[in-house]
Protein backbone atom coordinates (compact mmCIF):
# COMPACT_ATOMS: atom_id res chain seq x y z
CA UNK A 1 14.43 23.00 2.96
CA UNK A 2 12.77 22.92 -0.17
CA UNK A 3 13.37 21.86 -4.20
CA UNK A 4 13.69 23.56 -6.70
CA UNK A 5 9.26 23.37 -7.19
CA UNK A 6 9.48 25.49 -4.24
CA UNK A 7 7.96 21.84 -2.06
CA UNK A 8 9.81 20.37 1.10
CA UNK A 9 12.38 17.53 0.98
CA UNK A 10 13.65 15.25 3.22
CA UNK A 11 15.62 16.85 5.61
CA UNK A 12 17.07 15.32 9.24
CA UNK A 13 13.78 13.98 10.14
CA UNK A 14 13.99 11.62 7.96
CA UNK A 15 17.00 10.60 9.17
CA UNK A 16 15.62 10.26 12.96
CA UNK A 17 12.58 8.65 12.07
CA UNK A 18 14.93 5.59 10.66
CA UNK A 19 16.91 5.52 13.59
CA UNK A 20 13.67 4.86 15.84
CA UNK A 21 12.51 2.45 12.93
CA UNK A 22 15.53 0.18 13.26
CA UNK A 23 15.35 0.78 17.69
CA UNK A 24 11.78 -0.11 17.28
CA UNK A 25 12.32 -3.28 15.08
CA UNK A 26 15.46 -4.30 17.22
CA UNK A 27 13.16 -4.40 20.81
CA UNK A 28 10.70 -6.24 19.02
CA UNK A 29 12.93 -8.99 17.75
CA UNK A 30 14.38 -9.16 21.45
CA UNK A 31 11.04 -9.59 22.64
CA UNK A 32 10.18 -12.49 20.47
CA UNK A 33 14.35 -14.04 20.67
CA UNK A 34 13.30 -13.95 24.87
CA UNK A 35 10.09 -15.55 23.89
CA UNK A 36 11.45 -18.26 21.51
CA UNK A 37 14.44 -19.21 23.89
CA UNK A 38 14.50 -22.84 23.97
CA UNK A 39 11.70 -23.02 21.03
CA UNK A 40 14.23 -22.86 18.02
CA UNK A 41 13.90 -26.06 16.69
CA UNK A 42 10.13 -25.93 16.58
CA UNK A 43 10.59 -22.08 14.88
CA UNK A 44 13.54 -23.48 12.40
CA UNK A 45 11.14 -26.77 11.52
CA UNK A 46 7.70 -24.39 11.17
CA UNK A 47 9.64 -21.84 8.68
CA UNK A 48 10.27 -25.17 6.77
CA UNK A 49 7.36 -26.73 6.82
CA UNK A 50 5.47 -24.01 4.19
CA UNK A 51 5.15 -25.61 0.20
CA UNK A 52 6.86 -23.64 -2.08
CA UNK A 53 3.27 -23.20 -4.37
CA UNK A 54 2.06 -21.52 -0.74
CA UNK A 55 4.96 -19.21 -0.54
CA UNK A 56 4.43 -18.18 -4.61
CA UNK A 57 0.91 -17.47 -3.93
CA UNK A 58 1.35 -15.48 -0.83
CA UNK A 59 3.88 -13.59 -3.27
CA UNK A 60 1.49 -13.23 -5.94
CA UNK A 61 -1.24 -11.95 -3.47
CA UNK A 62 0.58 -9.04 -2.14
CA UNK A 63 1.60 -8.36 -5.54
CA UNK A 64 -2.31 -8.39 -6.11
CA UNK A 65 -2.76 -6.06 -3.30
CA UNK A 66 -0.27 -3.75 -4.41
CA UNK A 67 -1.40 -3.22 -7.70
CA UNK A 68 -4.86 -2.93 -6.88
CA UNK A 69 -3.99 -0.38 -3.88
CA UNK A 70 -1.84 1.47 -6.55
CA UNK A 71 -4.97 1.74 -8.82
CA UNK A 72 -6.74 2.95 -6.44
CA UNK A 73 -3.91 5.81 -6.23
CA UNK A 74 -4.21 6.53 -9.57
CA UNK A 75 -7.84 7.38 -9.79
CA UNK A 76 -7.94 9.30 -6.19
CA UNK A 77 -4.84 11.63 -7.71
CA UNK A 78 -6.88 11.58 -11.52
CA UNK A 79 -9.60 13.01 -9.47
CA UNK A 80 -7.88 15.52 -7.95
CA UNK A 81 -6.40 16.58 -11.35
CA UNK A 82 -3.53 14.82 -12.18
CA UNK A 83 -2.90 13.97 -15.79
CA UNK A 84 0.09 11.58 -15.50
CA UNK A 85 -0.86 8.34 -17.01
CA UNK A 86 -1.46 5.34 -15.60
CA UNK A 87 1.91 3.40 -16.15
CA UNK A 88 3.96 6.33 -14.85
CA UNK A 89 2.04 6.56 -11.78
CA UNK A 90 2.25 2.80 -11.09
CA UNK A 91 6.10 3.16 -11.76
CA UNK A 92 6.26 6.15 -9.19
CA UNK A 93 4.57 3.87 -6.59
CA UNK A 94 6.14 0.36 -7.22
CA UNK A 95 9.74 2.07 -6.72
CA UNK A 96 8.07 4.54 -3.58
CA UNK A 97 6.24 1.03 -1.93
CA UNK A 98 10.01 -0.15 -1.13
CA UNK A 99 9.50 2.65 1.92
CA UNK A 100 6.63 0.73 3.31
CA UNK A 101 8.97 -1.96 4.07
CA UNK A 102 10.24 0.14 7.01
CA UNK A 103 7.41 2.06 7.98
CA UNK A 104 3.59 2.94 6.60
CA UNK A 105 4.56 6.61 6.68
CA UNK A 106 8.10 6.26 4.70
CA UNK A 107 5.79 4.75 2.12
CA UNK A 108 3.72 7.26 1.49
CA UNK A 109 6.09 10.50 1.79
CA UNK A 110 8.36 8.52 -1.04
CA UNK A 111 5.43 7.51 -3.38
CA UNK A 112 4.44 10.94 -3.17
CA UNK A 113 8.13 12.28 -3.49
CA UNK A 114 8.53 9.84 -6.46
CA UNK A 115 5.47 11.40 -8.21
CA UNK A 116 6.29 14.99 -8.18
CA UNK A 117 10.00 14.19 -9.11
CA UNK A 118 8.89 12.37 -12.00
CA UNK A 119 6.16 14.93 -13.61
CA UNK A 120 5.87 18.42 -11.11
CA UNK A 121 3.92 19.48 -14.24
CA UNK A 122 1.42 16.73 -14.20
CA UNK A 123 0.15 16.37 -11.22
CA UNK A 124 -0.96 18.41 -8.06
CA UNK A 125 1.27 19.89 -5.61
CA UNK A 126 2.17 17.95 -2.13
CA UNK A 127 -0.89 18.83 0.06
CA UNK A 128 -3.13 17.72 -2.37
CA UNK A 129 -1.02 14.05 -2.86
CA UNK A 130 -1.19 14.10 0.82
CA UNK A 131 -4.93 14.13 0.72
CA UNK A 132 -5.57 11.90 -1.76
CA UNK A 133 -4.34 9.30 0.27
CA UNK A 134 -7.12 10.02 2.78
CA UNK A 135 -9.54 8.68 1.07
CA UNK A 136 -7.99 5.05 0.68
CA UNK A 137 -6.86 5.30 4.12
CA UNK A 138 -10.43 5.83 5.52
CA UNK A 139 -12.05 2.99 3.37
CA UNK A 140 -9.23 0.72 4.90
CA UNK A 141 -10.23 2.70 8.52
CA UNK A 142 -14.04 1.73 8.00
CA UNK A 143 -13.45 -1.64 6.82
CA UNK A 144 -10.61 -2.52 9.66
CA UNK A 145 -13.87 -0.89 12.08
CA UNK A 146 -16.53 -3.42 10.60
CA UNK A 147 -14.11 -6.18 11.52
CA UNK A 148 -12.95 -5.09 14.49
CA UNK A 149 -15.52 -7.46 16.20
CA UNK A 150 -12.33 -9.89 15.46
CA UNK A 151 -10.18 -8.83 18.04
CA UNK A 152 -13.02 -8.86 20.71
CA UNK A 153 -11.71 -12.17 21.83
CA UNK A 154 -7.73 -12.17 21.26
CA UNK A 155 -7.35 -9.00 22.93
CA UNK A 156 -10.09 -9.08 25.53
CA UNK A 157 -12.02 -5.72 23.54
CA UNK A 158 -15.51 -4.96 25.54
CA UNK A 159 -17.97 -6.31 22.89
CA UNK A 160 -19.38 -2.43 22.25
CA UNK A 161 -15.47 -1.57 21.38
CA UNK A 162 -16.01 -2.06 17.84
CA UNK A 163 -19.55 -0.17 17.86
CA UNK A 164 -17.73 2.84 18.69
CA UNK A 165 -14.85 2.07 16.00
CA UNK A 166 -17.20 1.77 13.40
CA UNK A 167 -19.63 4.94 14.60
CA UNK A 168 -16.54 6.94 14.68
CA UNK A 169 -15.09 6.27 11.21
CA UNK A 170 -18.47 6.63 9.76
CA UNK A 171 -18.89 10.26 11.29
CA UNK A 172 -15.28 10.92 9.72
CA UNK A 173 -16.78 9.57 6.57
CA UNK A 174 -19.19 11.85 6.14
CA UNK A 175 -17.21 14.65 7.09
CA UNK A 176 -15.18 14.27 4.25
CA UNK A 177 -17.76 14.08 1.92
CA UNK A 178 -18.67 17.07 2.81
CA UNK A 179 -14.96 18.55 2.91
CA UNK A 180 -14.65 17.36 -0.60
CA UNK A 181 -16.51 20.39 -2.41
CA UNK A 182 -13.54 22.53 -1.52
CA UNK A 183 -11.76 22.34 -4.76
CA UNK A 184 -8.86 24.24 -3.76
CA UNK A 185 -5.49 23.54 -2.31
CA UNK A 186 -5.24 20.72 0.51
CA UNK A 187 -9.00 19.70 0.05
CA UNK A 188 -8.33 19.49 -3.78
CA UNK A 189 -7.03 15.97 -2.65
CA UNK A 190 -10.31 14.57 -1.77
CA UNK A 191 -11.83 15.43 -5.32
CA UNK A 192 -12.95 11.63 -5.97
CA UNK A 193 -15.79 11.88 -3.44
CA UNK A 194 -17.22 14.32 -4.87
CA UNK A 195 -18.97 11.77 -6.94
CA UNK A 196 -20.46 8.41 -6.56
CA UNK A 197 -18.44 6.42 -9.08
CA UNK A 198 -15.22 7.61 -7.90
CA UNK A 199 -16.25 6.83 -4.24
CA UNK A 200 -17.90 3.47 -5.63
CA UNK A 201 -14.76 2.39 -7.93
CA UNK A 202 -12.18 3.43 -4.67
CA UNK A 203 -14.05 1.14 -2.25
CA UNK A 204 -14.30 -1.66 -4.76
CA UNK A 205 -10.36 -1.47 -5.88
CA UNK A 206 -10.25 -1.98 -1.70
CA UNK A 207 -12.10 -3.93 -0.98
CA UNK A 208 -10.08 -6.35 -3.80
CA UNK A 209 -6.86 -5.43 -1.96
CA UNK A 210 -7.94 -6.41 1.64
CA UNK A 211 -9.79 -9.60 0.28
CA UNK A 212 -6.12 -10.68 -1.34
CA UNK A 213 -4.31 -10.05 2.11
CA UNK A 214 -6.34 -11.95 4.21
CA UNK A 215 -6.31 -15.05 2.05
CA UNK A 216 -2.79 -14.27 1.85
CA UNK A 217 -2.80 -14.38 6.04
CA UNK A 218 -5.75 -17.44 6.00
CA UNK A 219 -2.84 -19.12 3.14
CA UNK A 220 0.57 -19.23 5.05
CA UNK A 221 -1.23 -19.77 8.41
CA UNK A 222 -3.08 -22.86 7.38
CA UNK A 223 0.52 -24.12 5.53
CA UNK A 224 2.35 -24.21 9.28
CA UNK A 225 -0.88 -26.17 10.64
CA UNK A 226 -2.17 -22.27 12.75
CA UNK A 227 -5.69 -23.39 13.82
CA UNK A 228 -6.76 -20.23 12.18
CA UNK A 229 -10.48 -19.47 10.71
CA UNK A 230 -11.01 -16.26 8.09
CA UNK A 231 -11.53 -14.58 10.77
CA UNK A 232 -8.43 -14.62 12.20
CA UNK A 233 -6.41 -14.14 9.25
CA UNK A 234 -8.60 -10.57 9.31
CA UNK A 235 -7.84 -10.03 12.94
CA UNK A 236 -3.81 -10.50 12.06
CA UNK A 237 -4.70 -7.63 9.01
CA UNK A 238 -5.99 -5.54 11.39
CA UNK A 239 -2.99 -5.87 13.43
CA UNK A 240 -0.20 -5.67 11.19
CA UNK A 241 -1.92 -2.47 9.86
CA UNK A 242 -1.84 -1.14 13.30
CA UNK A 243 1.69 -2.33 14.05
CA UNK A 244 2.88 -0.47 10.87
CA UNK A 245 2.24 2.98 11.87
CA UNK A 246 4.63 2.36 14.84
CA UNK A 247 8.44 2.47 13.91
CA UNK A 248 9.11 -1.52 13.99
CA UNK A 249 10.21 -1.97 10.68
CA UNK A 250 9.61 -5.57 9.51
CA UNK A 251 9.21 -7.40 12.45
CA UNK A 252 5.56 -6.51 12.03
CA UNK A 253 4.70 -9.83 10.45
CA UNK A 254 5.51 -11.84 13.57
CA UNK A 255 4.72 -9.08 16.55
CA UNK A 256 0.93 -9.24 14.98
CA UNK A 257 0.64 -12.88 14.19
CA UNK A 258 2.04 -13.53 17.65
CA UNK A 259 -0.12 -11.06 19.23
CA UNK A 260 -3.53 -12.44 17.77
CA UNK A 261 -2.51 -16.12 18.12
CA UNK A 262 0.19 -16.46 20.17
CA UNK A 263 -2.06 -19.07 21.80
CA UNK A 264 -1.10 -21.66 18.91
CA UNK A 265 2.35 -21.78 20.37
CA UNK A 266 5.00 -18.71 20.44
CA UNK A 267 7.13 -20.68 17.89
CA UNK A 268 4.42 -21.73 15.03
CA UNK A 269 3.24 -18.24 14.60
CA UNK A 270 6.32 -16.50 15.22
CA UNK A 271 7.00 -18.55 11.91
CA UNK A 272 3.66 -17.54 9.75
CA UNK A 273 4.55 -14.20 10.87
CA UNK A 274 8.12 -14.17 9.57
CA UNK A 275 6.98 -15.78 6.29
CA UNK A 276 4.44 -13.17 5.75
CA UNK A 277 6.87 -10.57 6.13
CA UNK A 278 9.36 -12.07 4.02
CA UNK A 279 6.58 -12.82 1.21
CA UNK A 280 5.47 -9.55 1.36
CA UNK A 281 9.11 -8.10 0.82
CA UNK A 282 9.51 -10.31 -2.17
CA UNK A 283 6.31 -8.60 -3.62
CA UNK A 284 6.86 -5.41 -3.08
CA UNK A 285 10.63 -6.10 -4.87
CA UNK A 286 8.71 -7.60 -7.86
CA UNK A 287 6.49 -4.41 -8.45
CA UNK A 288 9.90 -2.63 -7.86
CA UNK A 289 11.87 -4.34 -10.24
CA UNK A 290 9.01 -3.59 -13.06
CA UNK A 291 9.08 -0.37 -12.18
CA UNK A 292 13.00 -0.04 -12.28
CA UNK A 293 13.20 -1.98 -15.41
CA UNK A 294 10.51 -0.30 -16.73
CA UNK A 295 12.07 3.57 -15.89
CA UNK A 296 15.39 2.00 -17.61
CA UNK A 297 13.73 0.72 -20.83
CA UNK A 298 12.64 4.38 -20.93
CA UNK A 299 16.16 5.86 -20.30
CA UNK A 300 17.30 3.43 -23.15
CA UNK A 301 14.79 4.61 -25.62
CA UNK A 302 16.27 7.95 -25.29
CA UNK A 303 14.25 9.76 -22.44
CA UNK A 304 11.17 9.28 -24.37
CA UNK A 305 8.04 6.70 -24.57
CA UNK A 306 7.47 4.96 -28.22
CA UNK A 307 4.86 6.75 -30.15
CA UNK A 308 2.40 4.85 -31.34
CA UNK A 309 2.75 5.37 -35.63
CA UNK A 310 -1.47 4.88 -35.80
CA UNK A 311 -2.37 7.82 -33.16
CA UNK A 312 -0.36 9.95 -35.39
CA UNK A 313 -2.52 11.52 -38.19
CA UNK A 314 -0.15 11.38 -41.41
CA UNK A 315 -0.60 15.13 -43.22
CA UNK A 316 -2.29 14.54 -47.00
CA UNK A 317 -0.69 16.09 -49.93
CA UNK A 318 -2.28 19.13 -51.12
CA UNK A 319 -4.43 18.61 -54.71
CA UNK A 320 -2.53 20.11 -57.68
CA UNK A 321 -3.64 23.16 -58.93
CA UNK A 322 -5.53 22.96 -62.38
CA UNK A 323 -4.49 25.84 -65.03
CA UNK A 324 -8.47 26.51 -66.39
CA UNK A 325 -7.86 28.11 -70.07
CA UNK A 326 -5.64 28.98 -72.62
C-alpha cells in the first residue's frame, strides 16, 4: 500500500513484527524470572538502593544522547537535501524515538514516517531517509568494532575477533565513501560524506552520544555497588545495541547487563539493567513530550510558526512627486 506521496505505509508487517516484539520480550523476562527464583529480595533491595540524583542523571544522559543522535540526523538528511529546519526535524524524531522503545528498527521506519508526514515537500523521498541513517549507523558500527576488544573476556571472543570486526567495518567505510558521489535516488542519502566536515561533524555529534551512554551505564552500575570499570559499561553498550535489533522489546536493559556481568550476581545486575531501561524510557518520553507540546503550541498558534517582525523588511513610502514650474 502506499500514501497519497505515492511512498509505502505500514501495512500487516508491522503488525507481525510487534507480535514477535512482545514473544521476544516475554521469553526473555521468563528467562531472567527462572534465573531470579529465590533472588527477589536481593533484586527488590538492588532496584532500591540507586539515589534519586543517579537516576536524574542517567535521565538527563539519554536525553543527551538523544539529542545529540538527533543532530546528527539533521545534518546527514541537510546533506542529502532536505530543507526542513532544525526544530521540525527534532520534533519529527523526539515523537518517532518512542518506536525505539520496542525495537531499533520501529524507531527508525517511524522517525522517518514522521518526517515525510510532516513536510513531503521538504525533504527527500524514503530511500534516501533510509540512507541517511547509514551513515550514523556505521560510525556507531566502527566505534562498537574498536571496542569490541571488551567483550573478549565476558563472552570468551578469540582475541583476533575484534581485528576482524574492526577490518570489516573499515572496508564498509570506505565503500561508502566511495558510494556517496552518486547523487541520485537511494545513494542521495549518503550525501554528507561527500565532504570532510560533514563526515568530521557526524563522527563528533557520535562520538558525544556514545560517550553520554556509557557514563550513563558506568553511573547506575556503580549506584547498585556492580564491580564495573569503563570498560564494562562499553561492553554492556555494545550489547544492548546488539540486543536491540532482535525483537525483545525492553527487556534489553537487563538481558545485556546480565549477559556481560552476570558474574556480579544474577540479581544486582538484573537490577542496573532494569533501571537503565526504565531511565532510558523516561528520556525518550521527555524529548517526546517537547516534541508533542511543541507540535500543539503550533496547532494553537493557528497551523503556523510566529514570524519574527525584524526578518520582515517593512516596504518605504514612495517620495512625493515635486510639480517643477508654473
Amino acid at each position: 500500500m502506499a500514501d497519497p506521496n505515492g511512498e509505502p505505509i505500514m501495512t500487516s508487517k508491522g503488525h507481525g513484527s510487534a507480535a514477535a516484539t512482545a514473544a521476544g520480550m516475554l521469553a526473555v523476562v521468563a528467562v531472567l524470572a527462572v534465573a531470579l527464583a529465590g533472588k527477589r529480595d536481593e533484586f527488590a533491595q538492588a532496584l532500591q538502593a540507586a539515589p534519586v540524583w543517579v537516576l536524574l542523571a542517567a535521565t538527563a544522559l539519554q536525553v543527551v544522547a538523544l539529542v545529540t543522535r538527533c543532530e546528527a540526523w539533521h545534518t546527514c538528511v541537510g546533506a542529502a537535501g532536505a530543507t526542513i529546519s532544525r526544530r521540525r526535524l527534532f520534533r519529527a524524531g523526539g515523537l518517532g524515538n518512542l518506536g525505539s522503545l520496542i525495537n531499533a528498527q520501529l524507531g527508525t521506519a517511524a522517525r522517518i514516517a514522521m518526517l515525510r508526514r510532516s513536510a513531503p515537500g521538504e525533504t527527500p523521498r524514503i530511500p534516501a531517509l533510509i540512507a541517511a541513517e547509514i551513515p550514523i549507523i556505521t560510525v556507531e558500527a566502527v566505534l562498537g568494532a574498536l571496542s569490541s576488544f571488551t567483550l573478549v573476556g565476558p563472552l570468551g571472543l578469540p582475541w583476533w575477533s575484534p581485528l576482524i570486526a574492526f577490518a570489516v567495518m573499515f572496508g564498509i567505510a570506505v565503500a561508502l565513501r566511495r558510494l556517496a558521489g552518486r547523487g541520485h535516488g537511494f545513494w542521495k542519502g549518503l550525501a554528507v560524506l561527500r565532504s570532510l566536515h560533514g563526515r568530521t561533524r557526524v563522527v563528533a555529534l557520535v562520538l558525544v552520544a556514545v560517550f553520554a551512554q556509557i557514563a550513563r551505564n558506568w553511573l547506575v552500575l556503580h549506584a547498585l555497588g556492580v564491580d564495573a570499570s569503563v570498560f564494562d559499561a562499553t561492553a554492556v553498550l555494545i550489547a544492548m545495541v546488539v540486543l536491540a535489533q532482535l525483537p525483545v522489546g525492553p527487556s534489553v536493559g537487563a538481558a545485556a547487563v546480565v549477559v556481560i556481568l552476570g558474574a556480579n550476581g544474577v540479581a544486582l545486575t538484573a537490577a542496573a539493567g532494569v533501571l537503565l531501561t526504565a531511565t532510558g524510557t523516561v528520556g525518550a518520553l521527555c524529548f517526546a513530550a517537547w516534541a508533542g507540546f511543541d507540535l500543539l503550541s503550533r496547532f494553537r498558534g493557528g497551523g503556523r510558526a510566529p514570524v519574527d517582525e525584524a526578518a520582515v523588511p517593512v516596504p518605504r513610502p514612495a517620495p512625493a512627486s515635486v510639480a517643477i514650474g508654473g
